[in-house]
C-alpha atoms as a PDB file:
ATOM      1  CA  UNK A   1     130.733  70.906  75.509  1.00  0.00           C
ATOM      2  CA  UNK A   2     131.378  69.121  71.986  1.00  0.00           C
ATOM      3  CA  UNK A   3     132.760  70.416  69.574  1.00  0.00           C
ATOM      4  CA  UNK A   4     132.189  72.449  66.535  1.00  0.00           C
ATOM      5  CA  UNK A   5     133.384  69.194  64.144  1.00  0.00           C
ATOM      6  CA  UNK A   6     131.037  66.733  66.525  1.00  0.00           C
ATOM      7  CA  UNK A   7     128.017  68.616  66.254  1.00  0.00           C
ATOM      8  CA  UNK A   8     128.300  69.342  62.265  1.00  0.00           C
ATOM      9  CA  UNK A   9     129.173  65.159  62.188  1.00  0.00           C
ATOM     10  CA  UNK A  10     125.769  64.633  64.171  1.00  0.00           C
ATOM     11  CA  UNK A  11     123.877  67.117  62.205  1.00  0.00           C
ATOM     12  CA  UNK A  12     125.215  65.131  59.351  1.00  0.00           C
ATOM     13  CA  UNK A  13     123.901  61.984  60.683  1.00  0.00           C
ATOM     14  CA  UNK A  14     120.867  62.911  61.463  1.00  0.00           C
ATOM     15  CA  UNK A  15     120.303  64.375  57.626  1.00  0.00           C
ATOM     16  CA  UNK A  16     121.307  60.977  56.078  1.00  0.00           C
ATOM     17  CA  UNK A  17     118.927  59.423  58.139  1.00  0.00           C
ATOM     18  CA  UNK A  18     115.623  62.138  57.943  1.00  0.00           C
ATOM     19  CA  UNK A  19     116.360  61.033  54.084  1.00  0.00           C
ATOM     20  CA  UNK A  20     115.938  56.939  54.692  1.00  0.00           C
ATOM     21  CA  UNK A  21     112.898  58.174  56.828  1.00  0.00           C
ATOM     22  CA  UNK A  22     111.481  59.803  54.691  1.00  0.00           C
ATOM     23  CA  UNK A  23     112.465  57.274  51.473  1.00  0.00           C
ATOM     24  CA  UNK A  24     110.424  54.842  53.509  1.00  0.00           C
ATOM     25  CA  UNK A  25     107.587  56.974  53.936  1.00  0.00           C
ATOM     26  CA  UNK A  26     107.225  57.739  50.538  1.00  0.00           C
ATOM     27  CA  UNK A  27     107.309  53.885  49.855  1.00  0.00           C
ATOM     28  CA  UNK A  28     104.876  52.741  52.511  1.00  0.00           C
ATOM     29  CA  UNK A  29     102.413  55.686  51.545  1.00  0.00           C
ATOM     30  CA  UNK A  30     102.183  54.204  47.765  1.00  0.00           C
ATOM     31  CA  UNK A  31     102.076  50.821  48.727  1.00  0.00           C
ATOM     32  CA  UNK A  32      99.214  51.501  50.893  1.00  0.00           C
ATOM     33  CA  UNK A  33      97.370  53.010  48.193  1.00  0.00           C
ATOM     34  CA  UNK A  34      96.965  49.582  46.574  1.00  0.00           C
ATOM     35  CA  UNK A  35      96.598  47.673  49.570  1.00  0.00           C
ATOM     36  CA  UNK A  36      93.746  49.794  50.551  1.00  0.00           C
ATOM     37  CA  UNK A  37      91.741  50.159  47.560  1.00  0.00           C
ATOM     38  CA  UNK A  38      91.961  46.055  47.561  1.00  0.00           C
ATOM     39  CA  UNK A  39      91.358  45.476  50.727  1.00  0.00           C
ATOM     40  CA  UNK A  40      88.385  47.856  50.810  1.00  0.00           C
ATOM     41  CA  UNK A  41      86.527  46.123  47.588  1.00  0.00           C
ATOM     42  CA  UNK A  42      87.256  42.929  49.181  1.00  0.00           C
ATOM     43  CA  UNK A  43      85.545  43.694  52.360  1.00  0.00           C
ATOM     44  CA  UNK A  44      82.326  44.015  51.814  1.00  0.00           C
ATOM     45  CA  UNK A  45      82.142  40.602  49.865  1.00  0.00           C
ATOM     46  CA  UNK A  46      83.797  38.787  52.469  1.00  0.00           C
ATOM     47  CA  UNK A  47      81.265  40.339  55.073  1.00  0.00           C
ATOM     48  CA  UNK A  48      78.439  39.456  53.443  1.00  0.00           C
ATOM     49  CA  UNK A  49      79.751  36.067  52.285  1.00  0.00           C
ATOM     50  CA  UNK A  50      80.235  35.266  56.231  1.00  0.00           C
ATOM     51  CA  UNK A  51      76.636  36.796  56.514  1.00  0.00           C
ATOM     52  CA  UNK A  52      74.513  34.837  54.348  1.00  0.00           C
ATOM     53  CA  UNK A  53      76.738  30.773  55.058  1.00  0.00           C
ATOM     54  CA  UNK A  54      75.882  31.953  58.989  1.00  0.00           C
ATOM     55  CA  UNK A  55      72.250  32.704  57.844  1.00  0.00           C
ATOM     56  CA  UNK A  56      72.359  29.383  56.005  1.00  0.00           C
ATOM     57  CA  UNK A  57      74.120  27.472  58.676  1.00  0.00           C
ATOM     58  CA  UNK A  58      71.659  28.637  61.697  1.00  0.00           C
ATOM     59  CA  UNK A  59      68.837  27.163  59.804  1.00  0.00           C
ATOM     60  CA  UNK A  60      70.133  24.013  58.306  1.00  0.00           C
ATOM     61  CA  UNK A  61      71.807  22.902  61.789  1.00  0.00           C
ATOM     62  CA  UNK A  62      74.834  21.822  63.159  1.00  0.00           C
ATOM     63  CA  UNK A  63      74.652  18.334  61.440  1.00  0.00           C
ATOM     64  CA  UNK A  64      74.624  20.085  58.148  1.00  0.00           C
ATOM     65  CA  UNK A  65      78.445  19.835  58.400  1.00  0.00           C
ATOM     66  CA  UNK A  66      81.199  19.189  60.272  1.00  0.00           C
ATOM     67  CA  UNK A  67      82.943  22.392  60.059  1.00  0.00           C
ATOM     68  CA  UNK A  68      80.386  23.293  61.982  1.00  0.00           C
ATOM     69  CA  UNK A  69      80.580  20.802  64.835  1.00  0.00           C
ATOM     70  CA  UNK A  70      82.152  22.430  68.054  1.00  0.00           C
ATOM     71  CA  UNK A  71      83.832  19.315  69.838  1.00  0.00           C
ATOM     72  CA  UNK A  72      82.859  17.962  73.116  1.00  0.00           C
ATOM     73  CA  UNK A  73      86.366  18.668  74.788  1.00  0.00           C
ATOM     74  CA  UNK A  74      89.177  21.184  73.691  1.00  0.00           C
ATOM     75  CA  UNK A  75      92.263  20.274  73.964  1.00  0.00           C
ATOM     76  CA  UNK A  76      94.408  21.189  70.577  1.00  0.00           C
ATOM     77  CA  UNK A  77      94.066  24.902  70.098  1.00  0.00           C
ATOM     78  CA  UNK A  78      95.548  26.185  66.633  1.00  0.00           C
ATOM     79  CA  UNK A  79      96.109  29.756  65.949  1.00  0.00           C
ATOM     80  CA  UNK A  80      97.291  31.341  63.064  1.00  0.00           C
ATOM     81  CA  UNK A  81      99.254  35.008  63.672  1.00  0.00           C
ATOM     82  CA  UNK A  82      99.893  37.570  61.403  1.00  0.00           C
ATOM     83  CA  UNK A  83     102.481  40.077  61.409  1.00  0.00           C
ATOM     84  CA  UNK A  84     104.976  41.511  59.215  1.00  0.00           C
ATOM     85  CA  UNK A  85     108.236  40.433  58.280  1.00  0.00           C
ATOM     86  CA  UNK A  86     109.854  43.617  59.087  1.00  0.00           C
ATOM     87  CA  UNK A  87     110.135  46.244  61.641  1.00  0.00           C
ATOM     88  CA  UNK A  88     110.097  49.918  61.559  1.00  0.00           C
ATOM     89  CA  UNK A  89     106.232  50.091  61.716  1.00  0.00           C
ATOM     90  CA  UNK A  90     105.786  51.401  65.424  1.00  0.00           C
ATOM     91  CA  UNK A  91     103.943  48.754  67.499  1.00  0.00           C
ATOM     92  CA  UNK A  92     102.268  46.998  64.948  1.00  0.00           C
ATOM     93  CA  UNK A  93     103.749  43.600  65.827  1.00  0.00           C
ATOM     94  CA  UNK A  94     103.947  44.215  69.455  1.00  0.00           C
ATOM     95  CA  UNK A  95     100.524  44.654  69.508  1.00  0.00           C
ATOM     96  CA  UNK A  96      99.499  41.383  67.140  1.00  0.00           C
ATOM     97  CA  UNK A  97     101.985  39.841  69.116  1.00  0.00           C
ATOM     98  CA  UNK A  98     100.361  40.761  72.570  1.00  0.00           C
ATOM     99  CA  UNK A  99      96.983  39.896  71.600  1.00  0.00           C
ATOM    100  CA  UNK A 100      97.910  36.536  70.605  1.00  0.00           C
ATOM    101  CA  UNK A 101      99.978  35.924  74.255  1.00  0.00           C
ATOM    102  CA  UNK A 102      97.052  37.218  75.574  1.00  0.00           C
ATOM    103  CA  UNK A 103      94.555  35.044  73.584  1.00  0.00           C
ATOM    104  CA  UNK A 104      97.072  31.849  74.729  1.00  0.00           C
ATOM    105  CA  UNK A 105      96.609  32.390  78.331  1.00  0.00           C
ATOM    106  CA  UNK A 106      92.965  32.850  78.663  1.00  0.00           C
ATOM    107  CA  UNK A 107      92.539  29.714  76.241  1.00  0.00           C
ATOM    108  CA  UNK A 108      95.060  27.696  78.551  1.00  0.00           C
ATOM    109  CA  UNK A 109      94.256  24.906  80.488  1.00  0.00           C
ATOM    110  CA  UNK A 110      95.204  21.600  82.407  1.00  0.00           C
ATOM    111  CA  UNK A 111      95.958  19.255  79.020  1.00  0.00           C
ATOM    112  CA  UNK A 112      95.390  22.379  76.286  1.00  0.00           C
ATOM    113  CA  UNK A 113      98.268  22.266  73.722  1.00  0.00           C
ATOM    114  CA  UNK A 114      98.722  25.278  71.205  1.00  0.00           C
ATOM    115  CA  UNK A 115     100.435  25.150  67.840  1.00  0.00           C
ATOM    116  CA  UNK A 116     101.092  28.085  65.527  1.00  0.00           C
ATOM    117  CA  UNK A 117     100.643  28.694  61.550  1.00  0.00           C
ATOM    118  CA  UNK A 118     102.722  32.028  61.327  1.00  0.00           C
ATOM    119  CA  UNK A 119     102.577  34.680  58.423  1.00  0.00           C
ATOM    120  CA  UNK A 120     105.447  36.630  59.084  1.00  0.00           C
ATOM    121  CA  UNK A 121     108.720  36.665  60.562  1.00  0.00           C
ATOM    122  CA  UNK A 122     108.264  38.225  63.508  1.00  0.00           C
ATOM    123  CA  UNK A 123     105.794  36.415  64.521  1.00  0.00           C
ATOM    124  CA  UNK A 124     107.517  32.844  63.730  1.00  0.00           C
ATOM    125  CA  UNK A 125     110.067  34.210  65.578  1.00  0.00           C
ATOM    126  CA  UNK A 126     108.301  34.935  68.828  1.00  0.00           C
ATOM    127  CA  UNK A 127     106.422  31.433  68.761  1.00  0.00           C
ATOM    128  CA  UNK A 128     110.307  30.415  68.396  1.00  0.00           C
ATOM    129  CA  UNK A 129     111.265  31.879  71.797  1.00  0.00           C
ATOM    130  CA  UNK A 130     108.541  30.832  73.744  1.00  0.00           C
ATOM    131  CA  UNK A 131     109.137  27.189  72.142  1.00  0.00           C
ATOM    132  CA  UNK A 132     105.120  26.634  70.846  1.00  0.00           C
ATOM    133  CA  UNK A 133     105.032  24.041  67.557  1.00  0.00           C
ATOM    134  CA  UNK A 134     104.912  25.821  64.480  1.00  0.00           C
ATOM    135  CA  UNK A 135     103.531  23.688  62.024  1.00  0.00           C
ATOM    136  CA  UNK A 136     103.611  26.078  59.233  1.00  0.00           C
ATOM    137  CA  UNK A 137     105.466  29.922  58.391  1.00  0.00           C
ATOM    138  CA  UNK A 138     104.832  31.373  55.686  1.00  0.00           C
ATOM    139  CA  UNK A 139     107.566  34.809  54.572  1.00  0.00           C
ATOM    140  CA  UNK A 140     107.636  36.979  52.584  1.00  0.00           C
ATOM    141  CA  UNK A 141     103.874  37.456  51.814  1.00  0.00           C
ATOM    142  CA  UNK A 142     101.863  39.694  54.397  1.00  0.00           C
ATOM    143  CA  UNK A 143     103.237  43.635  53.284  1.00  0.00           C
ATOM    144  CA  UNK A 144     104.015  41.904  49.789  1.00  0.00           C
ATOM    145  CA  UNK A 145     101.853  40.941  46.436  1.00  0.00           C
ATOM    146  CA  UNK A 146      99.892  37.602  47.322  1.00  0.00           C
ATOM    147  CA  UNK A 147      97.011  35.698  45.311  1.00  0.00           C
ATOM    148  CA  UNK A 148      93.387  34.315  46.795  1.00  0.00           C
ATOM    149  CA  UNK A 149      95.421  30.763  46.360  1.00  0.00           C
ATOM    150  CA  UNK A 150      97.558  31.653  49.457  1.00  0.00           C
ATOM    151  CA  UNK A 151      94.230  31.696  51.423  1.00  0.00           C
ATOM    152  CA  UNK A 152      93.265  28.488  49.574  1.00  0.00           C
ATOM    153  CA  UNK A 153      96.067  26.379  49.992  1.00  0.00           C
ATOM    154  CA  UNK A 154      96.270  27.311  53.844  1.00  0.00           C
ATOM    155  CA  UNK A 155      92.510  27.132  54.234  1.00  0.00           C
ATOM    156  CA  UNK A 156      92.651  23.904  52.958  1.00  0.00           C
ATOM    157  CA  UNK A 157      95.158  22.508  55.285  1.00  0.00           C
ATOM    158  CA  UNK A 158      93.814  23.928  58.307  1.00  0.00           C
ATOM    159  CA  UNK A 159      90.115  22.559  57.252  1.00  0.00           C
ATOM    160  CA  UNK A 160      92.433  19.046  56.803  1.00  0.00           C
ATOM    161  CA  UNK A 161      93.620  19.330  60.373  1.00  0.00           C
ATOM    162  CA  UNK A 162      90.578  20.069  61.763  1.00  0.00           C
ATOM    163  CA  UNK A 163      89.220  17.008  60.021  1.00  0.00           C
ATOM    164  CA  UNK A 164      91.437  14.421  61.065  1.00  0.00           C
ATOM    165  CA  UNK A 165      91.671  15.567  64.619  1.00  0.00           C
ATOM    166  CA  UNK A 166      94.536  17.185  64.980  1.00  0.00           C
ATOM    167  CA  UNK A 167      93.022  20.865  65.858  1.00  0.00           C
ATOM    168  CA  UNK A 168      89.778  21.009  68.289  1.00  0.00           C
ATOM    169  CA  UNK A 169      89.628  24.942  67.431  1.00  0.00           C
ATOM    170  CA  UNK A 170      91.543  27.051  64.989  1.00  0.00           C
ATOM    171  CA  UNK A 171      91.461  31.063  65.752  1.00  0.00           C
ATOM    172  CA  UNK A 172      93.144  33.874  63.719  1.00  0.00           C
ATOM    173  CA  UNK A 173      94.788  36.928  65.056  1.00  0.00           C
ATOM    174  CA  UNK A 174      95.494  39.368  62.847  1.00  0.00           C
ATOM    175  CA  UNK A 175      94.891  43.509  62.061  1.00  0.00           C
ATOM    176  CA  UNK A 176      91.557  44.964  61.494  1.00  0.00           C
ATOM    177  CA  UNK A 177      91.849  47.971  59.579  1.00  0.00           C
ATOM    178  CA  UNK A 178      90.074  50.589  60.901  1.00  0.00           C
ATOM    179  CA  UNK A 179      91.626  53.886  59.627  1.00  0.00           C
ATOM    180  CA  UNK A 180      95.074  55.457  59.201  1.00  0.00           C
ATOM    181  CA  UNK A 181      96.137  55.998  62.320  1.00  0.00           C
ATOM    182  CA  UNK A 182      94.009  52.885  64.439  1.00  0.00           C
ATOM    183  CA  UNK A 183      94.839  49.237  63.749  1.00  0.00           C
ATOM    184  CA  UNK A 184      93.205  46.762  65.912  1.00  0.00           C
ATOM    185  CA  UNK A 185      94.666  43.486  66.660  1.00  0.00           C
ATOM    186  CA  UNK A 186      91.767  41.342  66.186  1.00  0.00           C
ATOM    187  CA  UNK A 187      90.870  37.232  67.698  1.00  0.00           C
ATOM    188  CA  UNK A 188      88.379  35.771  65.217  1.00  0.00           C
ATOM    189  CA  UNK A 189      87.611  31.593  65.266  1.00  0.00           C
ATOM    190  CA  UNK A 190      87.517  30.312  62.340  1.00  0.00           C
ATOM    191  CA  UNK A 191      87.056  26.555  63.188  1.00  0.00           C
ATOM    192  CA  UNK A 192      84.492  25.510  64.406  1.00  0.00           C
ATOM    193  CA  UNK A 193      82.238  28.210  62.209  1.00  0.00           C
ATOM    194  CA  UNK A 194      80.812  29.850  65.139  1.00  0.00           C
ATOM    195  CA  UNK A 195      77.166  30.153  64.208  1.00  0.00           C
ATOM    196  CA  UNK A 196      75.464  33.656  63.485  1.00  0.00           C
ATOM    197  CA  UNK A 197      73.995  34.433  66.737  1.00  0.00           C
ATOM    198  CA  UNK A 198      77.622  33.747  68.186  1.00  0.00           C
ATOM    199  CA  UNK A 199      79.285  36.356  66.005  1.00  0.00           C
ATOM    200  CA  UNK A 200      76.195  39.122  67.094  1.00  0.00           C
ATOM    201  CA  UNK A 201      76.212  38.346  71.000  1.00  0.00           C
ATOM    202  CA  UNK A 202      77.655  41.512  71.542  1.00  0.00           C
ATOM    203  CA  UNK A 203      74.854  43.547  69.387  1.00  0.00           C
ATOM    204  CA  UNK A 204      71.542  44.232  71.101  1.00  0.00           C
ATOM    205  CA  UNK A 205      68.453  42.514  69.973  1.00  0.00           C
ATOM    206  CA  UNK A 206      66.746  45.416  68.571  1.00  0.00           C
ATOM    207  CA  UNK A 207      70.038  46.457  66.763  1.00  0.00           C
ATOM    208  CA  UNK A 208      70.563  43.422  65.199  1.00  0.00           C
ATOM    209  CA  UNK A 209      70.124  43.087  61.635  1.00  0.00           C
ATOM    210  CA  UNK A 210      67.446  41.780  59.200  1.00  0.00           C
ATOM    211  CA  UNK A 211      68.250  38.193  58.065  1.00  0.00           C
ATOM    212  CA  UNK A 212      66.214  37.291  55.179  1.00  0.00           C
ATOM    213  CA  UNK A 213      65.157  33.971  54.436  1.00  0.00           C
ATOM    214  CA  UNK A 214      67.219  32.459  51.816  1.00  0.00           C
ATOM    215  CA  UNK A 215      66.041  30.478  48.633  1.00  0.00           C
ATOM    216  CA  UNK A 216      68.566  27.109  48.212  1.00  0.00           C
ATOM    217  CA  UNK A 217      68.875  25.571  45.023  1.00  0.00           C
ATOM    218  CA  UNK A 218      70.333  22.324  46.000  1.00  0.00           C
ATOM    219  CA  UNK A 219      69.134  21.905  49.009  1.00  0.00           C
ATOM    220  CA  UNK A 220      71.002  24.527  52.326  1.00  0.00           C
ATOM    221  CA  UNK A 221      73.184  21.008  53.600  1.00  0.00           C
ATOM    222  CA  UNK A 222      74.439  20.086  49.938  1.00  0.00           C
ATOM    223  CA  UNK A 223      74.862  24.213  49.637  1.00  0.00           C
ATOM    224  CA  UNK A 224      77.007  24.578  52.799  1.00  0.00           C
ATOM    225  CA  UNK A 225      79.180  21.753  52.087  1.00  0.00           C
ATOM    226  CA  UNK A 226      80.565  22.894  49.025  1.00  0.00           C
ATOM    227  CA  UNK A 227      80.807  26.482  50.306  1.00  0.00           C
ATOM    228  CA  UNK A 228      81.773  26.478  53.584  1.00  0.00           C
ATOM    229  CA  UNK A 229      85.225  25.583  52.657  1.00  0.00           C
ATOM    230  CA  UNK A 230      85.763  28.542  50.423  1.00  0.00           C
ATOM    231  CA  UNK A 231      84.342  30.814  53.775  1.00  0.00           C
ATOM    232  CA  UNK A 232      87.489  29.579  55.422  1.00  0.00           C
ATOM    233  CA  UNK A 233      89.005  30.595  52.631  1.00  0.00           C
ATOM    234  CA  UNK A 234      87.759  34.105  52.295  1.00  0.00           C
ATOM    235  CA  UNK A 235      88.022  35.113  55.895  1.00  0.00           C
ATOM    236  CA  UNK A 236      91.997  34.137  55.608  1.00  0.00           C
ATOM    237  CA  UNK A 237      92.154  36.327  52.367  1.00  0.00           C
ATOM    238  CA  UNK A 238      90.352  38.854  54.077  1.00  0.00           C
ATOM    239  CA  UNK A 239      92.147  39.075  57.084  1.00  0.00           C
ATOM    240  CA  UNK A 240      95.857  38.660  55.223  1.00  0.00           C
ATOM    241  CA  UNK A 241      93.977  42.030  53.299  1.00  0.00           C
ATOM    242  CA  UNK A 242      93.713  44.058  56.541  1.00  0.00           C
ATOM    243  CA  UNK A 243      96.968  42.787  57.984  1.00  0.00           C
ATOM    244  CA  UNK A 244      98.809  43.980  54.791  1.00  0.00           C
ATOM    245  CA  UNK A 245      97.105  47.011  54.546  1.00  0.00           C
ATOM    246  CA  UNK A 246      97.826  47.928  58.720  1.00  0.00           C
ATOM    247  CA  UNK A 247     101.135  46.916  58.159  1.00  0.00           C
ATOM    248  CA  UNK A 248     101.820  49.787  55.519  1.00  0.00           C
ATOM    249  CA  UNK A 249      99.711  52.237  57.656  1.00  0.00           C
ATOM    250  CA  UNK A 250     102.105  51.833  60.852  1.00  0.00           C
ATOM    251  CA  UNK A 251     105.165  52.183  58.928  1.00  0.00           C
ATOM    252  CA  UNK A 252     103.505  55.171  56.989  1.00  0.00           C
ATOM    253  CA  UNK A 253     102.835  56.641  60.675  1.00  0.00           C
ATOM    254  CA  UNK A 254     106.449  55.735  62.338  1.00  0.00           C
ATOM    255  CA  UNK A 255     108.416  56.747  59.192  1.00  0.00           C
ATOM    256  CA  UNK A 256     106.365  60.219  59.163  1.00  0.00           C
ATOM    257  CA  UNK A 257     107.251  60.438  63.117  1.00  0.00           C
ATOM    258  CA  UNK A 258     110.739  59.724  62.579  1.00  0.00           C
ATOM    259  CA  UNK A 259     111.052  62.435  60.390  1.00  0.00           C
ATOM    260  CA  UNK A 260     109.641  64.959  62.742  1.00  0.00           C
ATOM    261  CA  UNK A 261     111.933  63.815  65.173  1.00  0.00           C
ATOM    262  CA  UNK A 262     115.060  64.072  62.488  1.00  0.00           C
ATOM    263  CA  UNK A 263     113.456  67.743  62.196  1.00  0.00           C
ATOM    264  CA  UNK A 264     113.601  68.532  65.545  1.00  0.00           C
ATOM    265  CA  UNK A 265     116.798  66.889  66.185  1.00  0.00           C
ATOM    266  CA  UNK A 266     118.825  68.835  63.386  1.00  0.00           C
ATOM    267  CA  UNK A 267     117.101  72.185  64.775  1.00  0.00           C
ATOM    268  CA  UNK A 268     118.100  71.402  68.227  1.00  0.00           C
ATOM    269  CA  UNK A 269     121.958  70.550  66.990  1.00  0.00           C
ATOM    270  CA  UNK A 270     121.597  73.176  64.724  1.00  0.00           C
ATOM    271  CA  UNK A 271     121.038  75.686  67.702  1.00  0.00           C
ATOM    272  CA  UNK A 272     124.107  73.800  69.982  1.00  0.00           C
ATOM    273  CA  UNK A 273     126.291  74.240  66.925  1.00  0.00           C
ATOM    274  CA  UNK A 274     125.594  77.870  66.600  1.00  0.00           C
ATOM    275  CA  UNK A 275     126.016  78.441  70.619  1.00  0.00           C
ATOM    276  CA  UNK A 276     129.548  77.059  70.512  1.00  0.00           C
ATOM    277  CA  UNK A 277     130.526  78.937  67.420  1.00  0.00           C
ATOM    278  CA  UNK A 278     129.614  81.966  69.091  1.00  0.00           C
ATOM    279  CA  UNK A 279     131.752  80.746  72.010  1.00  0.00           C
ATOM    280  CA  UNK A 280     134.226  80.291  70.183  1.00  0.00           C
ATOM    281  CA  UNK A 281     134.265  83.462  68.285  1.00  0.00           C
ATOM    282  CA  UNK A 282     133.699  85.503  71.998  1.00  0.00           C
ATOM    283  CA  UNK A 283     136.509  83.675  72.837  1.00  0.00           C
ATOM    284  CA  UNK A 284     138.339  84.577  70.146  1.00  0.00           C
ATOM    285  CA  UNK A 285     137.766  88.240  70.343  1.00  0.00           C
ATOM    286  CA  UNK A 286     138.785  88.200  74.338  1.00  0.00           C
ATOM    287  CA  UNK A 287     142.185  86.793  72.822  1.00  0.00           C
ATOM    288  CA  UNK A 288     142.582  89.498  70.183  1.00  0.00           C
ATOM    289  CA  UNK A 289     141.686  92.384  72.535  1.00  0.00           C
ATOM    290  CA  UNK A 290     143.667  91.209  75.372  1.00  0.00           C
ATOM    291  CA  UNK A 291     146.592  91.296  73.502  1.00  0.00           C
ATOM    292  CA  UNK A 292     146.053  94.150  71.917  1.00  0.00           C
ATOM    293  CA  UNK A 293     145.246  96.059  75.870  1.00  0.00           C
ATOM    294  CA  UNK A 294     148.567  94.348  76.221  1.00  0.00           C
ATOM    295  CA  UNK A 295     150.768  95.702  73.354  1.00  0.00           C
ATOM    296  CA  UNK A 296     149.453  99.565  74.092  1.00  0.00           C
ATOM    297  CA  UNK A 297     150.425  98.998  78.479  1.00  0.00           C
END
């Protein structure tokens, strides 16, 4: 059994580090505030932005663009993770992390090579070990304070790649936001833009909603060429929105579970700690009677 001085060390421990816990809690619960209330005014613009180019883009054709040209033969597959740069936030990277191996071997094929943009550390550092190109990592930003010209300027160079050849397809994986306690690791392409009808294969034709016919002033080609760009653009933002705000969620979660667990911890040690001092006391007491039984024979 340890002893008295070992358990009041542990119990000691296990204090300093309920306090961290809960420190980070504390931290990650008021950074989420802002991250949310962002995030959730952002969504709805970037929904309906997506919306109304896809509305524009099923009409006008394929030819109206060609960011909207799927090519003939796929064999450069770019995908652009998202994950934190730090731990302690449960299985939030695990998760991005697992969806993106996952997405990697149902994409692969005789001939298909993958390269990475990363936003995060952990996730530059798993394309690291399993040796895929990483053409671009970006720290220090998803979890952080970040601008729309983040999204721009990495829009614009994927949109450059897919130009010039060097990507066939470019997907992002990152969190979806769903509430506190359920982040979904999410697949989305964002090169070729998939058409409308693509995105709504999975919703019923009767559920499906009302598209209305929209009024172009230039003309839906010159429109979509000048704004399809900037979709790229918003669907990044968006999605470096959700993974920010998921990121702050998890650790929220695991920093409020560690706590509990520091609780329980100290109130189990607590209860070993008072089991041996009252072994040691009967002890004690067995000493000081048996002498004294002793003295009076």
């Amino acid at each position: 059994m340890a002893t008295l001085k070992d358990v009041q060390l542990k119990i000691a421990a296990v204090k300093k580090t309920k306090q961290i816990t809960k420190a980070m809690n504390m931290v990650a619960t008021s950074k989420l505030r802002g991250a949310q209330s962002t995030m959730e005014a952002f969504r709805p613009y970037a929904g309906k932005f997506a919306e109304v180019l896809g509305s524009l883009a099923q009409k006008a054709g394929a030819e109206a663009s060609p960011l909207l040209v799927a090519r003939e033969e796929v064999k450069k597959v770019h995908v652009v993770l998202l994950t934190s740069d730090r731990g302690l936030c449960g299985g939030f990277n695990t998760n991005l992390i697992t969806a993106a191996e996952k997405f990697v071997k149902a994409k692969a094929a005789d001939g298909v090579a993958f390269s990475f943009s990363n936003f995060g550390k952990k996730g530059r550092d798993w394309a690291r070990k399993k040796k895929m190109e990483i053409v671009n990592a970006h720290l220090g930003i998803v979890g952080g304070r970040f601008g729309f010209n983040i999204a721009s300027l990495s829009g614009r160079t994927l949109i450059d790649g897919f130009l010039d050849g060097d990507y066939d397809e470019v997907y992002l994986v990152y969190s979806e936001f769903r509430s506190l306690a359920r982040q979904v690791p999410s697949v989305k392409q964002l090169l070729p833009i998939p058409p409308i009808e693509a995105l709504d294969q999975k919703v019923e034709e009767k559920d499906k909603p009302y598209l209305p016919e929209h009024i172009c002033e230039p003309s839906a080609a010159e429109l979509l060429g000048e704004m399809l760009p900037k979709n790229i653009y918003v669907q990044l933002y968006n999605a470096l929105l959700e993974t920010s705000t998921s990121e702050h969620a998890a650790r929220m979660t695991a920093m409020d579970n560690a706590t509990k667990a520091c609780n329980d911890m100290i109130d189990s040690l607590t209860l070993t700690y008072n089991k041996a001092r009252q072994a040691a006391i009967t002890a004690d007491l067995m000493d000081i009677v048996g002498g004294a039984e002793a003295l009076k024979g």
